[in-house]
N, C-alpha and C. Protein backbone atom coordinates (compact mmCIF):
# COMPACT_ATOMS: atom_id res chain seq x y z
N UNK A 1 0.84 -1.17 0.00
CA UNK A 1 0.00 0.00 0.00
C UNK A 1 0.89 1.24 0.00
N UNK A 2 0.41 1.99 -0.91
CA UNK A 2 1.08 3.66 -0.80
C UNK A 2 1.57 3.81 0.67
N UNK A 3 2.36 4.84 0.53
CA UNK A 3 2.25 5.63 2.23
C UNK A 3 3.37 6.63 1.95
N UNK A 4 2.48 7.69 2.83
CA UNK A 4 3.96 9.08 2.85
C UNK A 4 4.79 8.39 3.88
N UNK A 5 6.16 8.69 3.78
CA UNK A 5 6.94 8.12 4.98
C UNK A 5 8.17 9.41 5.54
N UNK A 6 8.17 10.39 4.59
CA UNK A 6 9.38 11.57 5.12
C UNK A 6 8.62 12.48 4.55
N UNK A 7 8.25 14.02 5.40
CA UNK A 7 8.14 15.25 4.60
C UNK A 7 9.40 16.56 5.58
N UNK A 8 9.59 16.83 4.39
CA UNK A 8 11.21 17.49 4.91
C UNK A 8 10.48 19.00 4.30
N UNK A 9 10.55 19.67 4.89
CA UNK A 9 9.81 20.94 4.66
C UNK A 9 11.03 22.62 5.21
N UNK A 10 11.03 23.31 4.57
CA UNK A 10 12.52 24.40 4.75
C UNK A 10 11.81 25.58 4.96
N UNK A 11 11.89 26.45 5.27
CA UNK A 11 11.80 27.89 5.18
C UNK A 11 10.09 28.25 5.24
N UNK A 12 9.62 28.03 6.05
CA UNK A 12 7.81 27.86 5.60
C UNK A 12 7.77 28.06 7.25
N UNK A 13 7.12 29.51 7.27
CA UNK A 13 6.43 30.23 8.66
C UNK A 13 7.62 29.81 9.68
N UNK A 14 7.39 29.13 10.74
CA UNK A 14 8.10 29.12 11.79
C UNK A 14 9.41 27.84 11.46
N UNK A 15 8.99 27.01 10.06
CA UNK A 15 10.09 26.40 10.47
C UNK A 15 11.64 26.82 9.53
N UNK A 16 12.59 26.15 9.92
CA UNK A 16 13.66 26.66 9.11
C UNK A 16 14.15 25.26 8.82
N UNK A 17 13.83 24.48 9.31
CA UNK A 17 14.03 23.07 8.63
C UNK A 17 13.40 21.96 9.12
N UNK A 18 13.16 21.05 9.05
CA UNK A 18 12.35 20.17 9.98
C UNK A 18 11.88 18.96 8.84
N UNK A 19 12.18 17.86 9.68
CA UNK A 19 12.37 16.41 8.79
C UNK A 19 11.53 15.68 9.46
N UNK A 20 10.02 15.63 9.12
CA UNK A 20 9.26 14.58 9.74
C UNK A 20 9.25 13.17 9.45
N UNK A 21 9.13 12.17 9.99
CA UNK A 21 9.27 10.85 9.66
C UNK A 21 8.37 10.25 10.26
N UNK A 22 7.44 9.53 9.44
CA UNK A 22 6.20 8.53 10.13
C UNK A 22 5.74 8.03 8.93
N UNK A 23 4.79 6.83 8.73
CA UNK A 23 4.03 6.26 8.23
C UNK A 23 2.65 6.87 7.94
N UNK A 24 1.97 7.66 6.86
CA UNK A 24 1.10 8.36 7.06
C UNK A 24 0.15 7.21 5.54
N UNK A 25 -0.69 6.78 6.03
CA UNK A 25 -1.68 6.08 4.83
C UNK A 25 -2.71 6.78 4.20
N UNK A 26 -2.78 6.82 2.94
CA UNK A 26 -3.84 7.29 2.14
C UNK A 26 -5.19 6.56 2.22
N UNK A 27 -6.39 7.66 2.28
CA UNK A 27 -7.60 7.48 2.41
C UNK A 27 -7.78 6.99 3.86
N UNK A 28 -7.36 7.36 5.16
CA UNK A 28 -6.86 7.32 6.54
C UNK A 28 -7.08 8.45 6.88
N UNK A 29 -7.67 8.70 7.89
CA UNK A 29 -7.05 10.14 8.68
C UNK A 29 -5.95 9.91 9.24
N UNK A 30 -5.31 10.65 9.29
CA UNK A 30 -4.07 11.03 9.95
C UNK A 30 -4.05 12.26 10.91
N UNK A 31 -3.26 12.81 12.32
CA UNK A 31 -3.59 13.22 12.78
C UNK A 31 -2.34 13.93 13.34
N UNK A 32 -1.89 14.68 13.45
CA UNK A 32 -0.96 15.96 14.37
C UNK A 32 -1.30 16.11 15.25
N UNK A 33 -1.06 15.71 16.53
CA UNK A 33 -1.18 16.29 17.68
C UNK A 33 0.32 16.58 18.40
N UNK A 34 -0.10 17.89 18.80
CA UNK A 34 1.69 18.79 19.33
C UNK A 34 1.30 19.57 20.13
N UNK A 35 2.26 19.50 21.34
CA UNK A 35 2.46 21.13 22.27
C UNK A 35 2.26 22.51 20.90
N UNK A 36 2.31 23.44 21.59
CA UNK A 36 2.26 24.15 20.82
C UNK A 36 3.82 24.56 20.81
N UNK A 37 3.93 25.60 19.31
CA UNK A 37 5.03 25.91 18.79
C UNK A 37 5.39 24.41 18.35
N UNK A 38 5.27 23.51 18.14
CA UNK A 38 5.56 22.15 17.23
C UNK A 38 5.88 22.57 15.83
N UNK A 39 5.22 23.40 15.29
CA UNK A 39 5.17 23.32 13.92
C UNK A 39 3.95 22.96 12.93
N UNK A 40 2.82 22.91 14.04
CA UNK A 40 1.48 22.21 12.77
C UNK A 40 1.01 23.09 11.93
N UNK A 41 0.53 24.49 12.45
CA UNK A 41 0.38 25.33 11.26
C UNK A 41 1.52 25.52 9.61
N UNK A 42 2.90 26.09 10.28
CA UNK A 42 3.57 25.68 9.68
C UNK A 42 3.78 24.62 8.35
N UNK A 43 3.05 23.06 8.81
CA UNK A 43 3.26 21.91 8.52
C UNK A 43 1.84 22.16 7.35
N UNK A 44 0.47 22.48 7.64
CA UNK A 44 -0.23 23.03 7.53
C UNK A 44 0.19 24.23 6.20
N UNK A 45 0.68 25.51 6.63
CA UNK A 45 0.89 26.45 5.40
C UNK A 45 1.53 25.80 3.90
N UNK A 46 2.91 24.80 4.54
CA UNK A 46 3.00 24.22 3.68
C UNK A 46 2.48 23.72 2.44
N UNK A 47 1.35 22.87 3.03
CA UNK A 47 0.72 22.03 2.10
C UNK A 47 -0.53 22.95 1.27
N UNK A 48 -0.78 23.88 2.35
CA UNK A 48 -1.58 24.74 1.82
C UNK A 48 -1.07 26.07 0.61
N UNK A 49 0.14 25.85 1.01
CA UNK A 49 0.73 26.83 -0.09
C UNK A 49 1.23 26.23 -1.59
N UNK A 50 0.85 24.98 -1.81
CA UNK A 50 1.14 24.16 -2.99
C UNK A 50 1.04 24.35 -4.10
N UNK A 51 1.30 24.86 -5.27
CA UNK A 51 0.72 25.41 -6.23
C UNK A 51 0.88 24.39 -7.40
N UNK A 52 0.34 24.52 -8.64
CA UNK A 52 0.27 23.41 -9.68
C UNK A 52 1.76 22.94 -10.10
N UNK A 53 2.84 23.85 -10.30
CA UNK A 53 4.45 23.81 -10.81
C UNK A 53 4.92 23.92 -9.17
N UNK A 54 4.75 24.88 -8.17
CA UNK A 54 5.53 25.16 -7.33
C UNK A 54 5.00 25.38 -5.94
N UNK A 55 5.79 25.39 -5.08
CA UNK A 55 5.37 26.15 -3.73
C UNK A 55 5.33 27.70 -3.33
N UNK A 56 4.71 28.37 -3.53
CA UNK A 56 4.47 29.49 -2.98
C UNK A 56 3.78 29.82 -1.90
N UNK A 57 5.02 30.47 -1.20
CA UNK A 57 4.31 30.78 0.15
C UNK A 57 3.90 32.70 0.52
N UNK A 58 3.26 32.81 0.60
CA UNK A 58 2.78 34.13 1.25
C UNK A 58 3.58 34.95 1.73
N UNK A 59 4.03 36.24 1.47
CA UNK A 59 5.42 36.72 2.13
C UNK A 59 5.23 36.65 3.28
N UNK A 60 4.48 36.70 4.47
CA UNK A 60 3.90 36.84 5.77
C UNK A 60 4.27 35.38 5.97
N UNK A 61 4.35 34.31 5.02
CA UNK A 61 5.24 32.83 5.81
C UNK A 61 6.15 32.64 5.66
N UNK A 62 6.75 33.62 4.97
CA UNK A 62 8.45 33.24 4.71
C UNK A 62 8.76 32.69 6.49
N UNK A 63 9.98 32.12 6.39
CA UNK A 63 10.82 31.61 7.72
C UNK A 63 11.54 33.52 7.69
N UNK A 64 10.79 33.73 8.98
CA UNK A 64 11.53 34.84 9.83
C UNK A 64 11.29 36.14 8.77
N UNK A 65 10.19 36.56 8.23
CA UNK A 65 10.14 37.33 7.30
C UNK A 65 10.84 37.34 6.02
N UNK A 66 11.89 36.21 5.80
CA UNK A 66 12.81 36.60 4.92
C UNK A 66 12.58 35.93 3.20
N UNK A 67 11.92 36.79 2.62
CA UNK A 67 11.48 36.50 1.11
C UNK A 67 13.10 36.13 0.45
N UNK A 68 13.99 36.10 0.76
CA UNK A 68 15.33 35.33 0.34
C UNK A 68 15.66 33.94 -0.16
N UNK A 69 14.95 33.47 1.28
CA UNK A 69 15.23 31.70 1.68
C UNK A 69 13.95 31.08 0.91
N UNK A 70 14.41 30.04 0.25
CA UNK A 70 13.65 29.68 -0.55
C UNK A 70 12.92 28.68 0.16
N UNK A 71 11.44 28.50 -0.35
CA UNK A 71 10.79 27.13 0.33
C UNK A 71 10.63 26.03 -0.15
N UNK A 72 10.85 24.76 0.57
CA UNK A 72 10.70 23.68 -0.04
C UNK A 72 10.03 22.67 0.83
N UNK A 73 9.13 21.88 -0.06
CA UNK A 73 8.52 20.79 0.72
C UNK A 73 8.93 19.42 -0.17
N UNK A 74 9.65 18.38 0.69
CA UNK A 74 10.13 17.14 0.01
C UNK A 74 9.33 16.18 0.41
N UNK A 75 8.66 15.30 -0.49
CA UNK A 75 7.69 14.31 0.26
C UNK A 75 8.21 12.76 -0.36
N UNK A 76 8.64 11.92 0.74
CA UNK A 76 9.16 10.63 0.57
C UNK A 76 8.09 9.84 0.17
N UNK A 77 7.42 9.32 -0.73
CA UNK A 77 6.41 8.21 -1.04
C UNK A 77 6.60 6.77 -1.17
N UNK A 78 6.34 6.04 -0.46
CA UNK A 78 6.54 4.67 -0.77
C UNK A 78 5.41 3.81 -1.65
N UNK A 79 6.08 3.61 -2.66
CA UNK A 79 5.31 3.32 -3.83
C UNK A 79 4.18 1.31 -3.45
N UNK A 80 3.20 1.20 -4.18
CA UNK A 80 2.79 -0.09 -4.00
C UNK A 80 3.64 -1.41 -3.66
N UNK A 81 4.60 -1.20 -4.81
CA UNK A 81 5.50 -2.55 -4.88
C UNK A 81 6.95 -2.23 -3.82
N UNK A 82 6.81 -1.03 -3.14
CA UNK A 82 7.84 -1.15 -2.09
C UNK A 82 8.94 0.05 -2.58
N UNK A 83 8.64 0.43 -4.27
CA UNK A 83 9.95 1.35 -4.44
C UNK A 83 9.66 2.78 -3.84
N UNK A 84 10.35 3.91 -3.96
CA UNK A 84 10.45 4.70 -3.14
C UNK A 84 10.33 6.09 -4.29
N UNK A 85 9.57 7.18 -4.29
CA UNK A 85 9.69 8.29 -5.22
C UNK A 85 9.62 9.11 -4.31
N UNK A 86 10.26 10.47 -4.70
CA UNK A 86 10.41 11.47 -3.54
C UNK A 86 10.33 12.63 -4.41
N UNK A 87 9.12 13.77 -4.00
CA UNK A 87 8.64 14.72 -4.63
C UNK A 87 9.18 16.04 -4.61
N UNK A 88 9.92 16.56 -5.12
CA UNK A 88 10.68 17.89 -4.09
C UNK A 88 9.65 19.13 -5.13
N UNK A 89 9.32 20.14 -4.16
CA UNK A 89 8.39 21.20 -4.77
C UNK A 89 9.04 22.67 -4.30
């Protein structure tokens, strides 16, 4: 079965780098639960900032105001038969 297994996410609102790792299954809820300051909005703007070619994020989410640092969201997929594709946006 599919499954996300790494989202590595850079420069997006509060985080400046951050490498999540878990087993997340499609057509599943899945669920974030964190102290706060964790990163879920963040984790959140991300995905919400996705665009058809690219990620664009809102100047107001740059990491630390800074429209410089570029954003990136990397998503590890583990394919049906076990191989591995990894999405960088």
């Amino acid at each position: 079965m599919k499954s996300i297994d790494i989202i590595n996410i850079e420069n997006v609102k509060g985080i400046e780098k951050l490498k999540f790792t878990s087993t997340m299954n499609p057509y599943m809820p899945n669920f974030f639960v964190a102290p706060n300051g964790f990163g879920k909005s963040s984790l959140a703007t991300a995905f919400k900032s996705l665009n058809r070619d690219r990620l664009k994020v809102d100047e107001k989410n740059c990491h630390k105001g800074d429209t410089t640092l570029d954003p990136l969201l990397e998503i590890q997929i583990t394919n049906d038969d076990n191989s591995k594709t990894t999405l960088r946006i």
